[in-house]
C-alpha atoms as a PDB file:
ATOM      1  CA  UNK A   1       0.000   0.000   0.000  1.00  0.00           C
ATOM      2  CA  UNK A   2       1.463   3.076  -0.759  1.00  0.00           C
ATOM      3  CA  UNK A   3       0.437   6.157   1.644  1.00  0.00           C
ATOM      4  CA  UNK A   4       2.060   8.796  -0.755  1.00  0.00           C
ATOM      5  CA  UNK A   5      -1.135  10.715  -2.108  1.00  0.00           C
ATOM      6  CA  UNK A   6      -1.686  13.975  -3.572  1.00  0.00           C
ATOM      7  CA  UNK A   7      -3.946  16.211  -2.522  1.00  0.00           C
ATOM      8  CA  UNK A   8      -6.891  15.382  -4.931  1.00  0.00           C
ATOM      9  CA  UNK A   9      -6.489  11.630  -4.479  1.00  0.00           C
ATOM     10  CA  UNK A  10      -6.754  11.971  -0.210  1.00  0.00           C
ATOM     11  CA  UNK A  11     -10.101  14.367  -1.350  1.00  0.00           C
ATOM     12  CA  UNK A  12     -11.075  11.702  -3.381  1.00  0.00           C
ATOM     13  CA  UNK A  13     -10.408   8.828  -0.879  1.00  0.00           C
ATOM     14  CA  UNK A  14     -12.169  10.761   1.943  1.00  0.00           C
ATOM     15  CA  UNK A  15     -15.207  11.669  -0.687  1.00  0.00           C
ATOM     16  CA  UNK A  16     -15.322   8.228  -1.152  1.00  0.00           C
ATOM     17  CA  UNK A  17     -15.499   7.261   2.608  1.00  0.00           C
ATOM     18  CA  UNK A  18     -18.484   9.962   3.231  1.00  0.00           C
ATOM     19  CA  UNK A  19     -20.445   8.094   0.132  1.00  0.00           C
ATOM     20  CA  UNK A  20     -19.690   4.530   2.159  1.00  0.00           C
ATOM     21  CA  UNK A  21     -21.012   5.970   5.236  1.00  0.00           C
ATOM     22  CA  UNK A  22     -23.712   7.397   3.644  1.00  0.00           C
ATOM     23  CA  UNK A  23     -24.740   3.906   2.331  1.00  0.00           C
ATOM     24  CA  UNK A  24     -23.921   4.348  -1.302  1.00  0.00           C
ATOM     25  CA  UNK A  25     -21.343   1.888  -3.598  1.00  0.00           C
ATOM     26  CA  UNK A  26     -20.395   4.362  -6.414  1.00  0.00           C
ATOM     27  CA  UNK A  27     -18.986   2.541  -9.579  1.00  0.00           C
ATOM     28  CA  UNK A  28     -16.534   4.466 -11.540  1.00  0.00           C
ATOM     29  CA  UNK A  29     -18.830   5.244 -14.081  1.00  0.00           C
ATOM     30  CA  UNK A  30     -21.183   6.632 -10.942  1.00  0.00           C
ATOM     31  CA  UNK A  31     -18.029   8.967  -9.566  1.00  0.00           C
ATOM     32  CA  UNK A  32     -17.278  10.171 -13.796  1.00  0.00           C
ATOM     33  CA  UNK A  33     -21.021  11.112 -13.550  1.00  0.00           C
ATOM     34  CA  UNK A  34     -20.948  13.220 -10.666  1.00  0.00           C
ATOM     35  CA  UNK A  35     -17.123  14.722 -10.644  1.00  0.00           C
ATOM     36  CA  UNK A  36     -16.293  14.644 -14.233  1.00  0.00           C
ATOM     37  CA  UNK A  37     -14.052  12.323 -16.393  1.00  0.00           C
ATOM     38  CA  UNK A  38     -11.019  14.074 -15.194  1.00  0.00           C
ATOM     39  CA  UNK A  39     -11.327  11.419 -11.524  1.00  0.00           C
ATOM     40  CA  UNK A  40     -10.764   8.534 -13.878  1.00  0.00           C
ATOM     41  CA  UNK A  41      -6.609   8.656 -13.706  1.00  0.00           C
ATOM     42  CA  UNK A  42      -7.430   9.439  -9.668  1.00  0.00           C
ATOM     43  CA  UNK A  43      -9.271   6.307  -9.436  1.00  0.00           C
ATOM     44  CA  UNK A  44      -6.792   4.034 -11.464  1.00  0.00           C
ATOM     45  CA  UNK A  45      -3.829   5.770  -9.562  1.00  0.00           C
ATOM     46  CA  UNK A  46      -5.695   4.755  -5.904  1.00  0.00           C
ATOM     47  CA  UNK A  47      -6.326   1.588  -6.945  1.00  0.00           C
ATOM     48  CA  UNK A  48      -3.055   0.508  -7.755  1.00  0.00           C
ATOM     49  CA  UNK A  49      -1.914   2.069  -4.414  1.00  0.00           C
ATOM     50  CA  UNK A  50      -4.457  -0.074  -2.474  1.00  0.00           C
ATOM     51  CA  UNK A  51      -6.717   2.460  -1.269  1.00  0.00           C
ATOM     52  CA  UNK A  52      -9.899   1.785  -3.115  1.00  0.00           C
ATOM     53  CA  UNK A  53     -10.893  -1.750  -4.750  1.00  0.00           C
ATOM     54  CA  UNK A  54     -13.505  -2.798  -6.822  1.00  0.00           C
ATOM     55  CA  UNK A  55     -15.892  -5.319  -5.276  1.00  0.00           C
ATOM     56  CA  UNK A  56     -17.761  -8.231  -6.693  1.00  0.00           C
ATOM     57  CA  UNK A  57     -20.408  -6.300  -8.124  1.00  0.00           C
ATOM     58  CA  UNK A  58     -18.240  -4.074 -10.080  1.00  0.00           C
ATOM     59  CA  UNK A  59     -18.818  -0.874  -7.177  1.00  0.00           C
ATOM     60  CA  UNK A  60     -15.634   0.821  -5.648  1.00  0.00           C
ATOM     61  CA  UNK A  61     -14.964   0.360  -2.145  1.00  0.00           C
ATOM     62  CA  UNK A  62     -12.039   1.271   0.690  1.00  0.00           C
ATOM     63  CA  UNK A  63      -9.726  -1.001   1.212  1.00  0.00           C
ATOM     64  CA  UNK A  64      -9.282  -2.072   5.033  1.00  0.00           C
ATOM     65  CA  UNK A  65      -6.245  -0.290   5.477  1.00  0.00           C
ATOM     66  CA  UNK A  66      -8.046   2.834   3.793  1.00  0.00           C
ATOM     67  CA  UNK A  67     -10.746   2.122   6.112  1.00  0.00           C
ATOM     68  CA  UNK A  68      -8.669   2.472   9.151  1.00  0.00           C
ATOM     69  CA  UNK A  69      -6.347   5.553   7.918  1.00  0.00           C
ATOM     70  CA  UNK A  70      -9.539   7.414   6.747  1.00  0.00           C
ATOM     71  CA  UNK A  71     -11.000   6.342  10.361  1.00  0.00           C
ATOM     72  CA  UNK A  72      -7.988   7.505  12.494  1.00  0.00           C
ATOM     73  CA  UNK A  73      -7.965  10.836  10.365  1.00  0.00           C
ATOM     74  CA  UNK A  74     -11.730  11.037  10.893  1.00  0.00           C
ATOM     75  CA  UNK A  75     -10.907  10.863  14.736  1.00  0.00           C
ATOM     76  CA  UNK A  76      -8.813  13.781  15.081  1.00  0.00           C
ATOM     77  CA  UNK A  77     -10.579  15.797  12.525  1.00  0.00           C
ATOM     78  CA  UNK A  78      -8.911  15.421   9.177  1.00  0.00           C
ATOM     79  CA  UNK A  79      -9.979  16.758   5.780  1.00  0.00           C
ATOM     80  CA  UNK A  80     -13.383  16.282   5.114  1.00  0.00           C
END
């Protein structure tokens, strides 16, 4: 896992986390929709650095170690 992340890719991870919690499994096609083509190289480049992966039915998820960076971050009031 590689913790090295750029500014928009830690947005996009913690974006991603707040859709999670809020009970909704975005495909990539879902996140293009709604933040424009340009997150498509954001999403390849976090998934090849283990943050998100791409469950069975095709939707975009946290990894667990994602999970528990965005949750310790989350604790002490990181970027929402």
């Amino acid at each position: 896992m590689d913790f090295n992340l750029t500014a928009e890719e830690e947005a996009l991870v913690f974006h991603m986390a707040s859709l999670l919690c809020a009970n909704r499994s975005p495909t990539d096609a879902d996140l293009a929709g709604e933040l424009g083509d340009e997150v498509r190289p954001l999403l390849q480049s976090l998934l090849y650095k283990g943050w998100f992966v791409i469950d069975k039915e095709r939707e975009l998820t946290l990894s667990l170690i994602a999970w528990a960076a965005v949750s310790r971050r989350r604790d002490v009031e990181g970027p929402q």
